[in-house]
Protein backbone atom coordinates (compact mmCIF):
# COMPACT_ATOMS: atom_id res chain seq x y z
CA UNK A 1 -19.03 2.59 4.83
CA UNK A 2 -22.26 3.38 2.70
CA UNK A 3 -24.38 1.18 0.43
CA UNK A 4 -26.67 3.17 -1.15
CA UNK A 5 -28.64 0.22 -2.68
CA UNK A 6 -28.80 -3.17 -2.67
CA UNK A 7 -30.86 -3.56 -5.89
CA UNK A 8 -29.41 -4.94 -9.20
CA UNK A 9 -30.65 -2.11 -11.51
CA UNK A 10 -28.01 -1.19 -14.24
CA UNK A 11 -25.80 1.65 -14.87
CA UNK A 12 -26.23 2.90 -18.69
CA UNK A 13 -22.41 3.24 -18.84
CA UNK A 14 -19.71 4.31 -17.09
CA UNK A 15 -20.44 8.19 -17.44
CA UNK A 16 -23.28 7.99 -15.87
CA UNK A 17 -21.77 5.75 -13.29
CA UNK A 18 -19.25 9.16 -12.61
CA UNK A 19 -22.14 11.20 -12.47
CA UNK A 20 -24.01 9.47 -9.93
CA UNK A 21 -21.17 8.50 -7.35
CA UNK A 22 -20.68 12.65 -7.50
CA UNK A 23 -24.24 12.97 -5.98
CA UNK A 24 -23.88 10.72 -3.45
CA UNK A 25 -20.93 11.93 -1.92
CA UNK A 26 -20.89 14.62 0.91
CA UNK A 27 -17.83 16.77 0.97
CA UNK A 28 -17.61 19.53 2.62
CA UNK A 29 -18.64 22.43 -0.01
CA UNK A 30 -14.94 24.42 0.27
CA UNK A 31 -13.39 21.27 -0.28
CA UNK A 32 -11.63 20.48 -3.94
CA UNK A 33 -10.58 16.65 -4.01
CA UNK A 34 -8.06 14.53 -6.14
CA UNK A 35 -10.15 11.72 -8.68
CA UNK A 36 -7.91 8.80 -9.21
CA UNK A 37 -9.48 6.55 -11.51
CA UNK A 38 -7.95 2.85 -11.65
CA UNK A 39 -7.16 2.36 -15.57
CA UNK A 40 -8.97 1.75 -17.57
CA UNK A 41 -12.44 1.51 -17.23
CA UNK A 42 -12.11 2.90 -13.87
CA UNK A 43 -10.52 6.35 -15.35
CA UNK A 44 -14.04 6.93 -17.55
CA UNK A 45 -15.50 7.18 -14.31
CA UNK A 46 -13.23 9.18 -12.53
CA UNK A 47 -12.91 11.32 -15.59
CA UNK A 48 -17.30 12.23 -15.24
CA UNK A 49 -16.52 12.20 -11.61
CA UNK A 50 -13.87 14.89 -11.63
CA UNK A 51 -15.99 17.08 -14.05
CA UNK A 52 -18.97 16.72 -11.33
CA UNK A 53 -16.94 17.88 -8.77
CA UNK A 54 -15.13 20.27 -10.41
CA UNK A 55 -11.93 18.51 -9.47
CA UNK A 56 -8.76 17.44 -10.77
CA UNK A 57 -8.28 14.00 -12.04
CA UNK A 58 -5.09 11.61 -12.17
CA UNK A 59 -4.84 7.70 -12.38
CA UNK A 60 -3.47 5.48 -9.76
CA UNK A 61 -1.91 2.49 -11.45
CA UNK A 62 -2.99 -0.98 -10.55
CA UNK A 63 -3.14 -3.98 -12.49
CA UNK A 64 -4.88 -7.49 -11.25
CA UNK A 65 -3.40 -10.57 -11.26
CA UNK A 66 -5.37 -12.91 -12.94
CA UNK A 67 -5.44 -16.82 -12.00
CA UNK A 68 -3.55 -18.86 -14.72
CA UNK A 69 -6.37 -20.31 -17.38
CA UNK A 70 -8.91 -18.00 -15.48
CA UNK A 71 -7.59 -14.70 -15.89
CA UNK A 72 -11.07 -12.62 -14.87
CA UNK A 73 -10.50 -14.15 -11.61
CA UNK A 74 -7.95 -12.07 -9.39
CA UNK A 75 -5.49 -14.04 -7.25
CA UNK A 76 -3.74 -10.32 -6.36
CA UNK A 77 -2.29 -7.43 -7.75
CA UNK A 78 0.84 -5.38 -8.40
CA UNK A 79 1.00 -1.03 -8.03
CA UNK A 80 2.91 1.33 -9.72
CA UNK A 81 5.49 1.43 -7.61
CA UNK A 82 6.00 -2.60 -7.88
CA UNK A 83 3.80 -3.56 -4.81
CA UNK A 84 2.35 -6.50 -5.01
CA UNK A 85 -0.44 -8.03 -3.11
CA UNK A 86 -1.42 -11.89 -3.39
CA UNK A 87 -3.92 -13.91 -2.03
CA UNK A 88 -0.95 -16.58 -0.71
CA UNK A 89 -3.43 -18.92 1.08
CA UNK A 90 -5.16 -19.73 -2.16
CA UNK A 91 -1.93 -19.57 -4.39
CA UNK A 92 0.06 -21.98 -2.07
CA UNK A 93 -3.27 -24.38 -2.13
CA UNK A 94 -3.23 -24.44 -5.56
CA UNK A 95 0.46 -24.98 -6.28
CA UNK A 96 1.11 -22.31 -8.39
CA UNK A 97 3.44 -20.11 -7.46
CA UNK A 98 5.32 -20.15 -10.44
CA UNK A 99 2.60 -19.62 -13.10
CA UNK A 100 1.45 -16.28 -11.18
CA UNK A 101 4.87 -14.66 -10.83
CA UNK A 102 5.43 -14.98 -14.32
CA UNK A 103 1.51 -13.38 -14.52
CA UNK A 104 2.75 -10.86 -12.02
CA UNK A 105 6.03 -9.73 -14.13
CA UNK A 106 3.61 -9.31 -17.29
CA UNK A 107 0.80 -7.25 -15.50
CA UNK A 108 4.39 -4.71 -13.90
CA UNK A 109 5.20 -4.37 -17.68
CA UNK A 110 2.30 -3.43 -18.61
CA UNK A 111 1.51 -1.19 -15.92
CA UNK A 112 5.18 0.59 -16.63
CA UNK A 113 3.67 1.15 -20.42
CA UNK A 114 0.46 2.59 -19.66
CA UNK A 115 1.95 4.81 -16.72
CA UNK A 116 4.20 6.16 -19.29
CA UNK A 117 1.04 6.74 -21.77
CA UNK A 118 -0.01 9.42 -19.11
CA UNK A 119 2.87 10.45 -17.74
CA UNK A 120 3.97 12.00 -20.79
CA UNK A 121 0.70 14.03 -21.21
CA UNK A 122 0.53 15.11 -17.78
CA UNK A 123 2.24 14.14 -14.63
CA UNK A 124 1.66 13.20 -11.34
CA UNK A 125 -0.64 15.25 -8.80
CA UNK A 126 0.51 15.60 -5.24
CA UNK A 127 -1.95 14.20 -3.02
CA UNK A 128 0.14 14.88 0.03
CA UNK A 129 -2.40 16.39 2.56
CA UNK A 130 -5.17 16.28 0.26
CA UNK A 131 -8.20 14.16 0.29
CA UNK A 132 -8.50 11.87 -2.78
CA UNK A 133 -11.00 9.91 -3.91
CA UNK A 134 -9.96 6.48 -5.87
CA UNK A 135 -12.48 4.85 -8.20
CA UNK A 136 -12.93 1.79 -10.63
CA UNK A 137 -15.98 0.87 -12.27
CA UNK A 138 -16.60 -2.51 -10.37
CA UNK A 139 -15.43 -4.09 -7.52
CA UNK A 140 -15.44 -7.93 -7.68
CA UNK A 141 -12.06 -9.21 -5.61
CA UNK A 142 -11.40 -6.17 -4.33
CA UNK A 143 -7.37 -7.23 -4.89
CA UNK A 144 -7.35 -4.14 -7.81
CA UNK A 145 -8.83 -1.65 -5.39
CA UNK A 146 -7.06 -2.75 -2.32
CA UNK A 147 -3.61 -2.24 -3.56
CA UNK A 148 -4.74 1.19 -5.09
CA UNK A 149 -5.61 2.37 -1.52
CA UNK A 150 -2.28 1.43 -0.53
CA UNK A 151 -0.08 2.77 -2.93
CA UNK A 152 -1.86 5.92 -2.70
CA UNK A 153 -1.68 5.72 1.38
CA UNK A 154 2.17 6.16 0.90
CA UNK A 155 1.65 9.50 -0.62
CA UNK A 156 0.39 11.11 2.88
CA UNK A 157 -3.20 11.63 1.80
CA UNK A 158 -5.52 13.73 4.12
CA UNK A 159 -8.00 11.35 3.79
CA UNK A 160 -8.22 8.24 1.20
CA UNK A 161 -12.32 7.76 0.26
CA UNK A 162 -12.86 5.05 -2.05
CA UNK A 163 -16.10 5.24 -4.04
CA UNK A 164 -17.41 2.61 -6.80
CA UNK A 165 -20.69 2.17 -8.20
CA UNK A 166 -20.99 -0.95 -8.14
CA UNK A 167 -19.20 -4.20 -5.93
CA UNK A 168 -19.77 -7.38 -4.38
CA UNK A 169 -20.52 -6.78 -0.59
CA UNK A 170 -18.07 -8.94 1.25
CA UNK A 171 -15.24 -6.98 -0.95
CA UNK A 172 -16.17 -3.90 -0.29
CA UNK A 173 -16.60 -4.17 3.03
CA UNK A 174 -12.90 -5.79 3.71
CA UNK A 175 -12.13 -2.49 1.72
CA UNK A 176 -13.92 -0.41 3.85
CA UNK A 177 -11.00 -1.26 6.49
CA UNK A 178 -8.01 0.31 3.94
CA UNK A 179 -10.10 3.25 3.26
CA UNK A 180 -11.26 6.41 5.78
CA UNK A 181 -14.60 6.46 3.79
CA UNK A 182 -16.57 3.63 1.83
CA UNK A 183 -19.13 4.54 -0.68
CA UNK A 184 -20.85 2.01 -3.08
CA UNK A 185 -24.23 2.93 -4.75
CA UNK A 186 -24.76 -0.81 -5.73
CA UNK A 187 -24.09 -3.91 -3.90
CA UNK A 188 -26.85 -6.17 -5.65
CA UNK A 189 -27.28 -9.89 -3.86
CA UNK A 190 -26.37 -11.41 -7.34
CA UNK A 191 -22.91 -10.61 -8.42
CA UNK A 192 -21.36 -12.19 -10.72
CA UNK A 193 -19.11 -9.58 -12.67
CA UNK A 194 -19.24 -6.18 -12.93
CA UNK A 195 -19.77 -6.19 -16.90
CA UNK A 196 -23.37 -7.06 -15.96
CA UNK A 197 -24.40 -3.91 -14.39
CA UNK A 198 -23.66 -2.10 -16.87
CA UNK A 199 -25.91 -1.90 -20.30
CA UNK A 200 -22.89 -0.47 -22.03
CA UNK A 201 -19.44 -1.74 -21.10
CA UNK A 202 -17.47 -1.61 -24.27
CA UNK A 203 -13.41 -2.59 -23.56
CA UNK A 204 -11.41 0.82 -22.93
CA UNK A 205 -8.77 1.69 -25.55
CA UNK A 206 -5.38 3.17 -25.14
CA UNK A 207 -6.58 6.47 -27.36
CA UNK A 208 -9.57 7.07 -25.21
CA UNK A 209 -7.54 6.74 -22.44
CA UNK A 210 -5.33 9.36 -23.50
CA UNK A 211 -8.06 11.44 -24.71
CA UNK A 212 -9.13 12.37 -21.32
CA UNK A 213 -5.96 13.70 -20.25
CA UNK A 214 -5.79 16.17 -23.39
């Protein structure tokens, strides 16, 4: 795992966010990676990421789980492929089992829409044997990230390398376990949400999305 700062300066938007994880990390120079950007913000990183490194770039699909009334606040998170991961302990404290799984069933519907978005434009790029780097652009929970790593894991990745610019510290170090390399250029004392590192973090649309796979 590597924090490259601990300092709560901001990122001018997610571009540049791309741009700067690409500097920090050390591949070896014959070396072509996969970028999988978690939609959506996290795919206008990976997209300036993947141009850096002169790599290809596909999304892994991951929604949170938000807790009922609080919905910025992740209680888990369901993959692609209909994984789920919860945080039980706190769901079971709370008594309310029933309000996330009907949370849970909205988030796979809407991850089954916008994997079809991109699917249709381009489709999936093996990452059997390959190393792949997975990106977002903030890690708060970790949940989001977590279940990326494993959903992609099932794909028989060389090497999984996770890479954000910006995350609380506790979280990204419990990722640091799921992935075979940690890199986070910001892990400021302060976090609160990852909106606030950012001086522009305008909501993501569905076009802009789709723009980058054109």
């Amino acid at each position: 795992m590597r924090i490259v700062s601990r300092d709560s300066a901001t990122f001018e938007d997610r571009t540049e966010a791309g741009r700067l994880l690409a500097a920090e990390l050390d591949l070896p120079g014959e070396e072509i990676p996969v970028v999988l950007g978690i939609p959506r913000g996290g795919l206008i990183v990976a997209h300036s990421l993947a141009r850096s490194l002169n790599a290809p770039l596909d999304a892994v699909f991951v929604l949170k789980i938000g807790l009922p009334g609080n919905p910025e606040l992740a209680v888990g998170a369901v993959s692609e492929g209909g994984e789920t991961l919860l945080n039980e302990q706190f769901i079971e404290r709370m008594g309310i089992r029933d309000p996330v799984e009907q949370e849970r069933k909205k988030q796979a519907a809407e991850l089954t829409r916008r994997a079809d978005l991109i699917r249709r434009l381009r489709p999936r790029v093996p990452l059997a044997g390959r190393t792949v780097i997975i990106t977002d652009d903030g890690v708060a929970t970790g949940f989001t990230t977590r279940a990326a790593f494993r959903s992609v894991r099932g794909e028989s990745p060389r090497k999984i390398i996770g890479a954000v610019p910006v995350g609380d510290e506790g979280a990204i170090e419990k990722l640091a376990d799921e992935a075979d390399d940690m890199v986070c250029l910001r892990c400021p004392p302060a976090f609160l949400a990852v909106s606030q590192f950012y001086r522009q973090y305008p909501q993501v649309t569905d076009e802009e999305i789709v723009r980058l796979f054109l």
